[in-house]
N, C-alpha and C. Protein backbone atom coordinates (compact mmCIF):
# COMPACT_ATOMS: atom_id res chain seq x y z
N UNK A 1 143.88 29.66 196.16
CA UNK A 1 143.24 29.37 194.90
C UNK A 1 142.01 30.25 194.74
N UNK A 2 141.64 31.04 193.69
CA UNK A 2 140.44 31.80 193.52
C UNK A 2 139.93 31.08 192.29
N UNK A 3 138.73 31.68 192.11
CA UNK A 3 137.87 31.11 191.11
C UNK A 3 137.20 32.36 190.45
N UNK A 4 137.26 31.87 189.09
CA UNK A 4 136.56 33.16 188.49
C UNK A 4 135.44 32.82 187.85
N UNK A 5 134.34 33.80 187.63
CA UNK A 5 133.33 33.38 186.61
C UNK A 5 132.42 32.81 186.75
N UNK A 6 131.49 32.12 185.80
CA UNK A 6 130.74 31.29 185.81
C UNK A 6 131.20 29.46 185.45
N UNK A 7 130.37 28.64 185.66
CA UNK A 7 130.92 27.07 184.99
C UNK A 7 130.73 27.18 183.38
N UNK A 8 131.65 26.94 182.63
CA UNK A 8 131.48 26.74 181.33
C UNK A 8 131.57 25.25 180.49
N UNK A 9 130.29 24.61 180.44
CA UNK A 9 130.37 23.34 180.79
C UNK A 9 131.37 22.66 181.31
N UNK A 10 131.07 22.87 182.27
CA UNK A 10 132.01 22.03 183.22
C UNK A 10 133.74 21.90 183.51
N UNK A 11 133.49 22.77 182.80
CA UNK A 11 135.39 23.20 182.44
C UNK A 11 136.17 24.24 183.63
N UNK A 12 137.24 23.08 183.93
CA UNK A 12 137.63 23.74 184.94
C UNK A 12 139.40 23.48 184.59
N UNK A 13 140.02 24.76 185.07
CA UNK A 13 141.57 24.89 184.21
C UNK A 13 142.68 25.41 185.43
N UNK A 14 143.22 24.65 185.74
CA UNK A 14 143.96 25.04 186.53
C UNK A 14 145.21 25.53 185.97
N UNK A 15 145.71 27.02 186.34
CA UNK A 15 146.93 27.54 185.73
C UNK A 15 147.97 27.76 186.99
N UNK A 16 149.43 27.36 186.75
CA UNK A 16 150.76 27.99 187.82
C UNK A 16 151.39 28.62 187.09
N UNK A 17 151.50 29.68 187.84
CA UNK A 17 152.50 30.87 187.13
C UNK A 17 153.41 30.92 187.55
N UNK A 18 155.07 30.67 187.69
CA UNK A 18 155.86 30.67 188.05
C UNK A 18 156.40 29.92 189.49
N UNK A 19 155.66 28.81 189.43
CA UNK A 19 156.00 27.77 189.73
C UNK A 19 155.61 28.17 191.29
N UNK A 20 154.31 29.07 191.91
CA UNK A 20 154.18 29.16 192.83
C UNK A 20 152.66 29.74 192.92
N UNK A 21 151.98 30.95 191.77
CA UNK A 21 150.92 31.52 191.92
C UNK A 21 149.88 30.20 191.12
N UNK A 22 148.81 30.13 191.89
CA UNK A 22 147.67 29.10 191.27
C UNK A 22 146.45 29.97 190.61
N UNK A 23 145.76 29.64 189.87
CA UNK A 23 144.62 30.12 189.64
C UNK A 23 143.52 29.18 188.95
N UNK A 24 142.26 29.23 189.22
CA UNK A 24 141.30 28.06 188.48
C UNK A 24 140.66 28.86 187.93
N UNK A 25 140.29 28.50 186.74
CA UNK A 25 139.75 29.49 185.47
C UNK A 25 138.17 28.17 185.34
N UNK A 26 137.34 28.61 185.22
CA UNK A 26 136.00 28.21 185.09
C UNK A 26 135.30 28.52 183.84
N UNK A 27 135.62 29.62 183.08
CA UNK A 27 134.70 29.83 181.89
C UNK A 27 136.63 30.16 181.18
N UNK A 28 135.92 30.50 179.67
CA UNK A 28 136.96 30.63 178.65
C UNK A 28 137.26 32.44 179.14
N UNK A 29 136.24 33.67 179.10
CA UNK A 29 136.97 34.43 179.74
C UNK A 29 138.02 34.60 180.86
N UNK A 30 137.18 34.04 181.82
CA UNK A 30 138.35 34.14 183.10
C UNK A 30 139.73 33.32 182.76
N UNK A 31 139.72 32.40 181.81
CA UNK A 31 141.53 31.78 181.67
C UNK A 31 142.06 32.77 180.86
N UNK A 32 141.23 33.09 179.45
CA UNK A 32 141.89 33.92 178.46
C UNK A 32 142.69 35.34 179.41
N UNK A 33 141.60 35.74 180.26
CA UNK A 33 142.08 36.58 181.20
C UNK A 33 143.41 36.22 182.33
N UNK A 34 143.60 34.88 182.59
CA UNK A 34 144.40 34.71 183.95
C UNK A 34 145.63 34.56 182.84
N UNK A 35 145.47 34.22 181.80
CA UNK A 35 147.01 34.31 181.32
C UNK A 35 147.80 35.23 180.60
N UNK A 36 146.69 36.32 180.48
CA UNK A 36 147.17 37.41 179.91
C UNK A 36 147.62 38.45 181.05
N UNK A 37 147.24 37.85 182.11
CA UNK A 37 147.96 38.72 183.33
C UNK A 37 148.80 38.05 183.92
N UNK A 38 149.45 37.00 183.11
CA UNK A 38 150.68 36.28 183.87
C UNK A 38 151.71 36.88 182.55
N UNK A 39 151.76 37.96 181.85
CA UNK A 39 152.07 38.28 180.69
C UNK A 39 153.74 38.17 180.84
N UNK A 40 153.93 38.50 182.45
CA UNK A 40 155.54 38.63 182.41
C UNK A 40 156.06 37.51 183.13
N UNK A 41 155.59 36.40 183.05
CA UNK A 41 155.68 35.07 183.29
C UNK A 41 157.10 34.71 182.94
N UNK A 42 157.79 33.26 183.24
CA UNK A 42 158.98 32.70 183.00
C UNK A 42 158.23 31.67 182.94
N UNK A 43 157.37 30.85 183.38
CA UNK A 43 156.87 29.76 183.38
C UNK A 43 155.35 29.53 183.59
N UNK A 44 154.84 28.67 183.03
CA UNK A 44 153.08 28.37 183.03
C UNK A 44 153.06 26.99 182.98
N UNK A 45 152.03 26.35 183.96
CA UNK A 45 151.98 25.47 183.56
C UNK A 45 149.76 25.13 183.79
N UNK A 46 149.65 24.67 182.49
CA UNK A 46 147.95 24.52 182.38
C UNK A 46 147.32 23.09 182.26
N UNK A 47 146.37 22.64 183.28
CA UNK A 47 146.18 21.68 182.99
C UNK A 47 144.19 21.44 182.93
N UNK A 48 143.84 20.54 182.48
CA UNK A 48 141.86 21.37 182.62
C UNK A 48 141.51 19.86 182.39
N UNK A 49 140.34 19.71 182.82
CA UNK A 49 139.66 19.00 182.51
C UNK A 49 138.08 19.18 181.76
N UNK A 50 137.23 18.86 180.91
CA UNK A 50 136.42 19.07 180.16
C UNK A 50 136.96 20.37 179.08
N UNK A 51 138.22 20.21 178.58
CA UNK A 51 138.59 21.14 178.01
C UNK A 51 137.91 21.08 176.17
N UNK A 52 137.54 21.65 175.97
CA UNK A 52 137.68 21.53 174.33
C UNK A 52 138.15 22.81 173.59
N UNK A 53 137.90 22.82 171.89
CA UNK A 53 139.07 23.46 171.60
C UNK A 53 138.56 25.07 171.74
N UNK A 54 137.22 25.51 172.05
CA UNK A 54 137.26 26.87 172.50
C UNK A 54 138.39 27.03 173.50
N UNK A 55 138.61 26.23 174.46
CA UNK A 55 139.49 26.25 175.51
C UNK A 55 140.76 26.54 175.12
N UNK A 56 141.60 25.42 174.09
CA UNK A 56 142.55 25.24 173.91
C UNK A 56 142.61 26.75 173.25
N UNK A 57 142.09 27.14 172.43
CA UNK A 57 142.40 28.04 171.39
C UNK A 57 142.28 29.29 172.44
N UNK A 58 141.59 29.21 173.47
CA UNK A 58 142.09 30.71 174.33
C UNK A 58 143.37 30.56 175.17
N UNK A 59 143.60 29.41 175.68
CA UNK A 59 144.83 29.04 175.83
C UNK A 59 146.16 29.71 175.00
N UNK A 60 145.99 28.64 173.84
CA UNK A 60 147.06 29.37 172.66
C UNK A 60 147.09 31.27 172.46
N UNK A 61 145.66 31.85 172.79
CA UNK A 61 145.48 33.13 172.17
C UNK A 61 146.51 34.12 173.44
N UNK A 62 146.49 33.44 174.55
CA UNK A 62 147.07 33.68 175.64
C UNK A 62 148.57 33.84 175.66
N UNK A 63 149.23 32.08 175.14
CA UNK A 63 150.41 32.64 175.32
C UNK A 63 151.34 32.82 174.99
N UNK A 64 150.61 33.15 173.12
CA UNK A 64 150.97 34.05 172.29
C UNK A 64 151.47 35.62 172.79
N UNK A 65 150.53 36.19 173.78
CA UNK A 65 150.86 37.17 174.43
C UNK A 65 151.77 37.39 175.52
N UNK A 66 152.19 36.09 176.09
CA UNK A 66 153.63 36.09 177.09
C UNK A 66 154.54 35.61 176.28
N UNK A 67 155.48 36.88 176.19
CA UNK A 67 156.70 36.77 175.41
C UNK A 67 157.79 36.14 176.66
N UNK A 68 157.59 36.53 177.70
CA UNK A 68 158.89 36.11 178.39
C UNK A 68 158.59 34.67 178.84
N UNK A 69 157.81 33.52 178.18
CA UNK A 69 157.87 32.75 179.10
C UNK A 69 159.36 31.30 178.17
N UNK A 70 159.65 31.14 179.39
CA UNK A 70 160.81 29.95 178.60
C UNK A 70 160.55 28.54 179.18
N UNK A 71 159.17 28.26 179.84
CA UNK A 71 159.15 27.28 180.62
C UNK A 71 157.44 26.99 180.02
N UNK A 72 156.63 26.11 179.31
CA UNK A 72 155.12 26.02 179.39
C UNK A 72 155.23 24.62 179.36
N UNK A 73 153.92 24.28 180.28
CA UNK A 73 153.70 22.99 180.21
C UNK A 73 152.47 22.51 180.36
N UNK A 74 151.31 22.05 179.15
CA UNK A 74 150.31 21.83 179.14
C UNK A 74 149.51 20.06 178.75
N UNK A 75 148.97 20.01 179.80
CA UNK A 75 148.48 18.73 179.93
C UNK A 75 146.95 19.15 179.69
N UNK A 76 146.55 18.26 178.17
CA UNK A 76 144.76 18.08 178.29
C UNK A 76 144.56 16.86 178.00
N UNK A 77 145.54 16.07 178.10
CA UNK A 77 145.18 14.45 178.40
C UNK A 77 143.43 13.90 178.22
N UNK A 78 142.85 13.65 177.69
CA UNK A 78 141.50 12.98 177.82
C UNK A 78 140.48 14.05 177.80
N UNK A 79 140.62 14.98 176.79
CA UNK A 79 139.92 16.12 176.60
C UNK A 79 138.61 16.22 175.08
N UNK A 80 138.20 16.89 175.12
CA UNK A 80 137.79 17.26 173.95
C UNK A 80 138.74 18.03 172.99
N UNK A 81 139.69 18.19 173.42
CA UNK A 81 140.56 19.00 172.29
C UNK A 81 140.48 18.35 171.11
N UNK A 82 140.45 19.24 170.19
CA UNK A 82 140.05 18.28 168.45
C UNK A 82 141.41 19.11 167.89
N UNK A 83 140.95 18.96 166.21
CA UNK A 83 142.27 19.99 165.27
C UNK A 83 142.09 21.36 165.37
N UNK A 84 141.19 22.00 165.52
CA UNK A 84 141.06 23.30 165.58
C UNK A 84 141.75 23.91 166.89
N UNK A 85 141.34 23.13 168.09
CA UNK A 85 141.87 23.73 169.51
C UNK A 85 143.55 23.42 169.52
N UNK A 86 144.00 22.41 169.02
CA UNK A 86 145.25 22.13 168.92
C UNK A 86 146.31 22.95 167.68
N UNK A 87 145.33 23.46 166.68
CA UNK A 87 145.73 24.59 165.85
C UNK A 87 146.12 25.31 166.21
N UNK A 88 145.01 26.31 167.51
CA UNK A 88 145.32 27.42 168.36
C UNK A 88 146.57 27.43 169.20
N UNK A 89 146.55 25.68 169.82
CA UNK A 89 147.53 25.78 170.53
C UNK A 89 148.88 26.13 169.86
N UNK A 90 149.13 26.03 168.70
CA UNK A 90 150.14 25.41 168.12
C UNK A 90 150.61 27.10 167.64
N UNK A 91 149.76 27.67 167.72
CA UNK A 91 149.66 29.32 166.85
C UNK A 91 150.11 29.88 167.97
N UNK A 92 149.81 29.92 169.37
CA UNK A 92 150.07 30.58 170.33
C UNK A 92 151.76 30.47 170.66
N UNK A 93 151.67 28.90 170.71
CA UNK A 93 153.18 28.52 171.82
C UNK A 93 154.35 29.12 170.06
N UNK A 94 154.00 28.99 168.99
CA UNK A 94 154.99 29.16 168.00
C UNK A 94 155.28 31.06 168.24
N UNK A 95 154.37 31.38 168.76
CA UNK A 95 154.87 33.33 168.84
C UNK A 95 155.83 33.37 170.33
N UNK A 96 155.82 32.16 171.23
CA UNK A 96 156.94 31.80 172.33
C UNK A 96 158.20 32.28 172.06
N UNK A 97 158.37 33.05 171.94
CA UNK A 97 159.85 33.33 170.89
C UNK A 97 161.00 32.82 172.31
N UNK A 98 160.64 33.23 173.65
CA UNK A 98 161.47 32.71 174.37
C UNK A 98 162.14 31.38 175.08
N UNK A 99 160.85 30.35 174.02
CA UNK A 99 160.05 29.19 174.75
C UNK A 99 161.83 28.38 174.70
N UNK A 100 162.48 27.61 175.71
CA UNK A 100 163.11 26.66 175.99
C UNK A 100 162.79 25.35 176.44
N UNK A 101 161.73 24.81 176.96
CA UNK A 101 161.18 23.50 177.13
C UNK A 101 159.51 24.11 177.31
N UNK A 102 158.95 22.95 176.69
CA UNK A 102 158.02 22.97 176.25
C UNK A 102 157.45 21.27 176.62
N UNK A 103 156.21 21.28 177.57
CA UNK A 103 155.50 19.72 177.73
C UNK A 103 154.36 19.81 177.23
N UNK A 104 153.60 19.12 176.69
CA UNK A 104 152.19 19.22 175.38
C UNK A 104 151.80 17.93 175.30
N UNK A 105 151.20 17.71 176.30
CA UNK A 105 150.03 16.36 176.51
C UNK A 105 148.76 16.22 175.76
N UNK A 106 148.43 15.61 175.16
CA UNK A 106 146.99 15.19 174.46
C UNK A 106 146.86 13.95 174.31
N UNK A 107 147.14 13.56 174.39
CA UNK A 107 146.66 11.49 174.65
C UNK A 107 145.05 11.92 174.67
N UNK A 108 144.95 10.71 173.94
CA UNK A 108 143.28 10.38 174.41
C UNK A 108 142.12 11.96 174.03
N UNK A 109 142.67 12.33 173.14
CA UNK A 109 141.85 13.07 172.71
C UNK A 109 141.38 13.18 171.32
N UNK A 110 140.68 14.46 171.00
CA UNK A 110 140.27 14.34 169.26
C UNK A 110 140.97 14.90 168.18
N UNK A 111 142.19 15.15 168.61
CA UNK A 111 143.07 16.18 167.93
C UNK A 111 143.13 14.90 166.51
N UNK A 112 143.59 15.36 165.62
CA UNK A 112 143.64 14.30 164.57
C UNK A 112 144.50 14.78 163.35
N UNK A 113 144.87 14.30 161.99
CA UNK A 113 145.60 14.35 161.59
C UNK A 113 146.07 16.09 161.21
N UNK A 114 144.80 16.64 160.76
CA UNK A 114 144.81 18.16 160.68
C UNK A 114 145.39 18.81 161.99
N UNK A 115 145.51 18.48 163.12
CA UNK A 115 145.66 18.62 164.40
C UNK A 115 147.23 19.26 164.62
C-alpha cells in the first residue's frame, strides 16, 4: 500500500485495480492521479471515507478516462457526497462505454433529489 500526498481533510480513498494492485489516495490530486494510471484497467474498485463531492467528482473525472474498464465498484456509504459529487459520478461512469456491472453505494449521504 503507498500513500500519496498530503491529508485533504481527512480524506482517505482506497482504490483496487484489478482485483489485486491497492493504492490510498489522501488528497484529490493523488486519486485523480491513481486512476488515471489504472487507465487500462478491467476493474476498479473505490471506497473513501470523509469523501465529499470534490472527491466524488475527481473520481467520476477519472473513470471517464478508463475506457477498458467492465467491472467498477464504488462505495461512499456515509459520506459527504451531495448532488454535485454524484453528478460527476454519474458523468464519468456514463463515458464507461465498456462498463458490464457496476456497484454505487451512497446510503447515508447528501446526494439528493438533483443527485
Amino acid at each position: 500500500t503507498a500513500g500519496f500526498g498530503q491529508w485533504y481533510f481527512g480524506m482517505r480513498i482506497r482504490l483496487e485495480v484489478d482485483k489485486g494492485h491497492e493504492t490510498v489516495a489522501t488528497d484529490i490530486d493523488a486519486l485523480r492521479a491513481a486512476i488515471v494510471a489504472a487507465h487500462a484497467a478491467t476493474a476498479l474498485s473505490v471506497s473513501g471515507e470523509e469523501v465529499g463531492d470534490a472527491g466524488a467528482e475527481a473520481v467520476g473525472a477519472g473513470l471517464g478516462r478508463c475506457q477498458a474498464l467492465t467491472e467498477v465498484r464504488l462505495n461512499f456509504d456515509s459520506t459527504q457526497v451531495g448532488d454535485q459529487g454524484a453528478e460527476g459520478l454519474g458523468a464519468g461512469i456514463g463515458r464507461c462505454r465498456a462498463l458490464a456491472q457496476l456497484e454505487l453505494y451512497l446510503n447515508r449521504t447528501q446526494v439528493g433529489d438533483q443527485g
